[in-house]
Protein backbone atom coordinates (compact mmCIF):
# COMPACT_ATOMS: atom_id res chain seq x y z
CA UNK A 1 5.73 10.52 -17.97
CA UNK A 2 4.60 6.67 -16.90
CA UNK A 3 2.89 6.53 -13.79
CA UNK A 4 4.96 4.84 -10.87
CA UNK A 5 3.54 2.02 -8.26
CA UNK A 6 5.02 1.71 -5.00
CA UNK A 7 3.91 -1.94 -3.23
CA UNK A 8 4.80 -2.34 -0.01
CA UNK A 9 4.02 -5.81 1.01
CA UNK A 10 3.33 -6.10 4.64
CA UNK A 11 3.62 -9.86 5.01
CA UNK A 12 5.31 -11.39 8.43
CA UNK A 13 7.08 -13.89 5.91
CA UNK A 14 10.93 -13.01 5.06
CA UNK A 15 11.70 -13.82 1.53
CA UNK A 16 11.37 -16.44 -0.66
CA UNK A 17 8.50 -17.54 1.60
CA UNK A 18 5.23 -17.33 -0.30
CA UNK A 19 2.88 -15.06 0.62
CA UNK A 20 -0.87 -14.21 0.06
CA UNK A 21 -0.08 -10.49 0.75
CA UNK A 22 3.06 -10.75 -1.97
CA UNK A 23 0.25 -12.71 -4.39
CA UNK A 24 -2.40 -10.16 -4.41
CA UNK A 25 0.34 -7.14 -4.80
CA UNK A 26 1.91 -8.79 -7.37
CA UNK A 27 -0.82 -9.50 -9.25
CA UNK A 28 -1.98 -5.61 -8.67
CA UNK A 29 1.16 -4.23 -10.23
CA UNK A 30 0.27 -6.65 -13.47
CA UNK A 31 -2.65 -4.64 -13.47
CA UNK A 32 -1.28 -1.51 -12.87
CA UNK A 33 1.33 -2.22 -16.07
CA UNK A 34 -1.41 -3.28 -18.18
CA UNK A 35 -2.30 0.11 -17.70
CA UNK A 36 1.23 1.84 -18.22
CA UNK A 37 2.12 2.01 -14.76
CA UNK A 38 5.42 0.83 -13.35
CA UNK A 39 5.30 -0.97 -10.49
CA UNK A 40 7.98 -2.37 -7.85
CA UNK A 41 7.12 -4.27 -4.70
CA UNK A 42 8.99 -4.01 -1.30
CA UNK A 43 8.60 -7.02 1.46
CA UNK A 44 9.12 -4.71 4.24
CA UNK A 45 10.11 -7.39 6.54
CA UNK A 46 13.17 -8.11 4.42
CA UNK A 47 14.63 -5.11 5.85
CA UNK A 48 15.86 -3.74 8.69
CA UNK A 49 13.07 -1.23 9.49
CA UNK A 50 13.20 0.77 12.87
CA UNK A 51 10.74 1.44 15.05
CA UNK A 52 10.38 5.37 15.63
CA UNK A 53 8.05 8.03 14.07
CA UNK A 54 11.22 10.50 12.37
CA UNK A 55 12.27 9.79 8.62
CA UNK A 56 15.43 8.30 9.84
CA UNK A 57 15.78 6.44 13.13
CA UNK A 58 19.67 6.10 11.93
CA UNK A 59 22.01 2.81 13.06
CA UNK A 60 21.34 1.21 9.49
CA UNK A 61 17.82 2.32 9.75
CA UNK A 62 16.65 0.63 6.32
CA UNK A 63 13.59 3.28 6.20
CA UNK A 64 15.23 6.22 4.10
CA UNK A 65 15.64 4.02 1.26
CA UNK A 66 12.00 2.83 0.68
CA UNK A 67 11.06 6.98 1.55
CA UNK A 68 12.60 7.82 -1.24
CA UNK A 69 10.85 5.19 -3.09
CA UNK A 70 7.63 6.22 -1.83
CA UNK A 71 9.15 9.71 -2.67
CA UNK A 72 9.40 8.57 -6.22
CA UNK A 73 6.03 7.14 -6.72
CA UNK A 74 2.67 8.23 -7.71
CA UNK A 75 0.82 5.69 -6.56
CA UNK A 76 1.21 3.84 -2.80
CA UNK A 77 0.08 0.59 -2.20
CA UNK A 78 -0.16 -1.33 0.95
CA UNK A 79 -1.04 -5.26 1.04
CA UNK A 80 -1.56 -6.66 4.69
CA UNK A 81 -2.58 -9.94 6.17
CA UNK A 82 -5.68 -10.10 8.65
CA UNK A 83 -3.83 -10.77 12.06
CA UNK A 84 -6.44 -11.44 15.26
CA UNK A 85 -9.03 -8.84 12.90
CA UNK A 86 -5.62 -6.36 12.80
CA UNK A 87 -3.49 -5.41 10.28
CA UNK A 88 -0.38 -7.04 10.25
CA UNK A 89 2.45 -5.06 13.02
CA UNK A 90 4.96 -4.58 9.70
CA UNK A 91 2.09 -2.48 8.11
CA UNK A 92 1.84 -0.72 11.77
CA UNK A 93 5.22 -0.13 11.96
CA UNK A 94 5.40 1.38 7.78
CA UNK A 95 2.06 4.09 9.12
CA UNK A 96 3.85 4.97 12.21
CA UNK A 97 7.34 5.58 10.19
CA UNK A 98 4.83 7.74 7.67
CA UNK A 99 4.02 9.89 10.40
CA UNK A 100 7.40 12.19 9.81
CA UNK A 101 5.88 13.04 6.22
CA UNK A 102 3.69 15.35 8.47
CA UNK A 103 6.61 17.76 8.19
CA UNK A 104 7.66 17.42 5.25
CA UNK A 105 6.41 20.01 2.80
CA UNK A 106 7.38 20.63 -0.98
CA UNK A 107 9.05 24.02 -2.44
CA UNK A 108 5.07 25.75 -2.13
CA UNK A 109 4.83 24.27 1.44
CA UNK A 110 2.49 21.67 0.47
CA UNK A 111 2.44 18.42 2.73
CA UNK A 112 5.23 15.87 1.08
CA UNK A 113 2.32 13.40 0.37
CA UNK A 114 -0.15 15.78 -1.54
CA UNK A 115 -0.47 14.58 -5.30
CA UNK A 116 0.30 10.80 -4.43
CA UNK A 117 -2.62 8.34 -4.58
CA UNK A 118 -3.08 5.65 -1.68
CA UNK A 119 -4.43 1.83 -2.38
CA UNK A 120 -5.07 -1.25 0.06
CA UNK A 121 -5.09 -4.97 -0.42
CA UNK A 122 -5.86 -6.87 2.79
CA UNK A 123 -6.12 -10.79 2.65
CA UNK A 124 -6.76 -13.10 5.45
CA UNK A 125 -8.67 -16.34 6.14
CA UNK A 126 -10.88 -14.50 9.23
CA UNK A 127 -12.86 -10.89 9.53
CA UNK A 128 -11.04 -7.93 9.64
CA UNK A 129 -10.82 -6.19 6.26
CA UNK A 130 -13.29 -3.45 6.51
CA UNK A 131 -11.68 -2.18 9.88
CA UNK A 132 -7.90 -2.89 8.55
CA UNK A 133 -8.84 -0.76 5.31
CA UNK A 134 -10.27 2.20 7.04
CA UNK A 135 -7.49 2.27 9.64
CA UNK A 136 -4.88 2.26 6.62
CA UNK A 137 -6.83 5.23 4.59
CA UNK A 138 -7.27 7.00 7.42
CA UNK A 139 -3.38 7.49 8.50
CA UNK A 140 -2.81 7.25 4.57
CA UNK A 141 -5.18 10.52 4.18
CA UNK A 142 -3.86 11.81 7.55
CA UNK A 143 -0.08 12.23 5.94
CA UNK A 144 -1.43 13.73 2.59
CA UNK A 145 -2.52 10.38 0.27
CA UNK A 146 -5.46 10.82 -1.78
CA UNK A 147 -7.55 7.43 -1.65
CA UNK A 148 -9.54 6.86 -4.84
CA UNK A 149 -13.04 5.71 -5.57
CA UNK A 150 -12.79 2.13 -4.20
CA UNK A 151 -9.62 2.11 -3.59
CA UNK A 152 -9.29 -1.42 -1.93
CA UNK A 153 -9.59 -4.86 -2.67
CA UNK A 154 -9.68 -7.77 -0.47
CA UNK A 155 -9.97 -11.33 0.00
CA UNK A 156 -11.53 -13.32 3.33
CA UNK A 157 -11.80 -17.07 3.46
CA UNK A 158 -13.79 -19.03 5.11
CA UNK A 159 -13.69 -18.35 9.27
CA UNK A 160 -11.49 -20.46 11.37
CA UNK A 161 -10.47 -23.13 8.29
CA UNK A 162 -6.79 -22.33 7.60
CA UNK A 163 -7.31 -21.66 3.30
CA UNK A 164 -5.19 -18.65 2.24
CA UNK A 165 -5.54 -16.51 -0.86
CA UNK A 166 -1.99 -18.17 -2.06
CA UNK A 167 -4.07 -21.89 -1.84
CA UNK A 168 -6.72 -20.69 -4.64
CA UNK A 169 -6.72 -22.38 -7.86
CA UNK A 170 -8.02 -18.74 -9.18
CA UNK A 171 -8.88 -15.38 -8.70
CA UNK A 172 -12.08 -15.40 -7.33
CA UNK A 173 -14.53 -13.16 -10.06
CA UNK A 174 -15.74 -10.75 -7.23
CA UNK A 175 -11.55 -9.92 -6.00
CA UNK A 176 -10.88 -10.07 -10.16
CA UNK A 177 -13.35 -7.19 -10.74
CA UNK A 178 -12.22 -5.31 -7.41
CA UNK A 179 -8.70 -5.51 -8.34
CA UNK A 180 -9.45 -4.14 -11.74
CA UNK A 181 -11.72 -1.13 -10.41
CA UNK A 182 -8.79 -0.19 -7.75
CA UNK A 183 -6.44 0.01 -10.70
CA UNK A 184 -8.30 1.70 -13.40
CA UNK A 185 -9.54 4.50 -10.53
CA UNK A 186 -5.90 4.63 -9.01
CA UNK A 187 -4.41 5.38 -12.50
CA UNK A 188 -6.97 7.90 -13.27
CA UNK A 189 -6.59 10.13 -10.19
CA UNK A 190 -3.13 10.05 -10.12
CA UNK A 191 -2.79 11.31 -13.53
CA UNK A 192 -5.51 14.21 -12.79
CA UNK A 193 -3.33 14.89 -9.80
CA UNK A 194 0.04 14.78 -11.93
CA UNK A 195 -1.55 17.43 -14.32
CA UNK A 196 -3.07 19.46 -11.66
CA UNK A 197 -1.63 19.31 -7.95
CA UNK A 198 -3.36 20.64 -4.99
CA UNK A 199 -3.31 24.40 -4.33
CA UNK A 200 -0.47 25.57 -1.89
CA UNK A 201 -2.76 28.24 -0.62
C-alpha cells in the first residue's frame, strides 16, 4: 500500500496568501511523492478549529475532519513559522487538540498514534527552531508519534532583516539536503512500522 503524508501547515496566513510555512511543506510532499508517498496539505487556519483538548469540541468544530485525516496517514507533518522564538499559536492550538489521542487506543489497546511517524519544518527570519522542534517532538512522541532520525528541517534568515524563506531565489543546499534526509528517513520508518507495529503488550 503507498505510504500517506499528512501536512498540516501552521501558517497565521488564511488562504491564497503565500506562505513560507505552505512553501517548505509543499515542497516536502514533492519529496515525499518522489518517493511514493502521497501527500495532502491542510492550512489549519482555513478552518474553523476550536480551542479545547477532546477530539470534538462540537458547534462546527472543524477538528474531526483533519483527525481522521491524521487518522488516515502514516506520516504527520507539521510546518510552523518562528513567532517571538515560539511556534506559531495555530501549531499550539493543533498539539493541544492532539492531546485527546491520549485515549484513544486501537482494537489491541495500543495508543491511536503508535505506528505513525512525526516530521517538523519550522521557518522564520529570527532564532527559535531548535526550541520550536523539540517542543513539537516532544508532545508529538507524548501522543504516540515516532520521530525519525533527523526528522526536521528548517530554515532561519538573517536576525531582525525581514527576508522570508518564500523571498529566496532557491533552496538553500544545506535546507535541500535536510529536506531530503527527513524524507528518505520518514519513508523508511514508516514502512518498518507498517510491516511491524509496536507490541500491544
Amino acid at each position: 500500500m503507498t505510504l500517506r503524508v499528512l501536512a498540516l501547515t501552521c501558517t497565521l496566513k488564511p488562504s491564497p496568501a503565500k506562505s513560507s510555512s505552505d512553501l517548505i511543506a509543499r515542497q516536502l510532499l514533492g519529496a515525499f511523492a518522489e518517493r511514493g508517498a502521497t501527500g495532502e496539505l491542510v492550512r489549519v487556519v482555513d478552518h474553523d478549529v476550536r480551542p479545547g483538548v477532546e477530539a470534538d469540541m462540537g458547534n462546527g468544530d472543524a477538528w474531526p475532519d483533519i483527525r481522521r485525516k491524521i487518522a488516515a496517514a502514516d506520516i504527520l507533518l507539521i510546518a510552523t513559522p518562528t513567532w517571538v522564538g515560539h511556534m506559531s499559536s495555530v501549531a499550539q492550538r493543533v498539539l493541544e487538540r492532539l492531546d485527546a489521542e491520549l485515549s484513544e487506543t486501537d482494537d489491541e489497546g495500543r495508543p491511536a498514534m503508535f505506528g505513525k511517524v512525526g516530521v517538523a519544518a519550522v521557518v522564520g527570519n529570527e532564532d527559535g527552531a531548535h526550541k520550536i522542534i523539540a517542543d513539537l517532538f516532544q508532545a508529538l512522541n507524548d501522543v504516540g508519534f515516532t520521530v525519525p532520525a533527523q526528522g526536521a528541517t528548517y530554515w532561519n534568515g538573517e536576525a531582525m532583516q525581514g527576508g522570508d524563506y518564500q523571498d529566496l531565489d532557491e533552496t538553500p543546499e544545506a535546507v535541500a539536503s535536510t529536506n531530503a534526509t527527513l524524507v528518505r528517513n520518514a519513508v523508511h520508518l514508516a514502512e518498518l512500522l507498517r510491516a511491524q507495529q509496536y507490541p500491544a503488550k
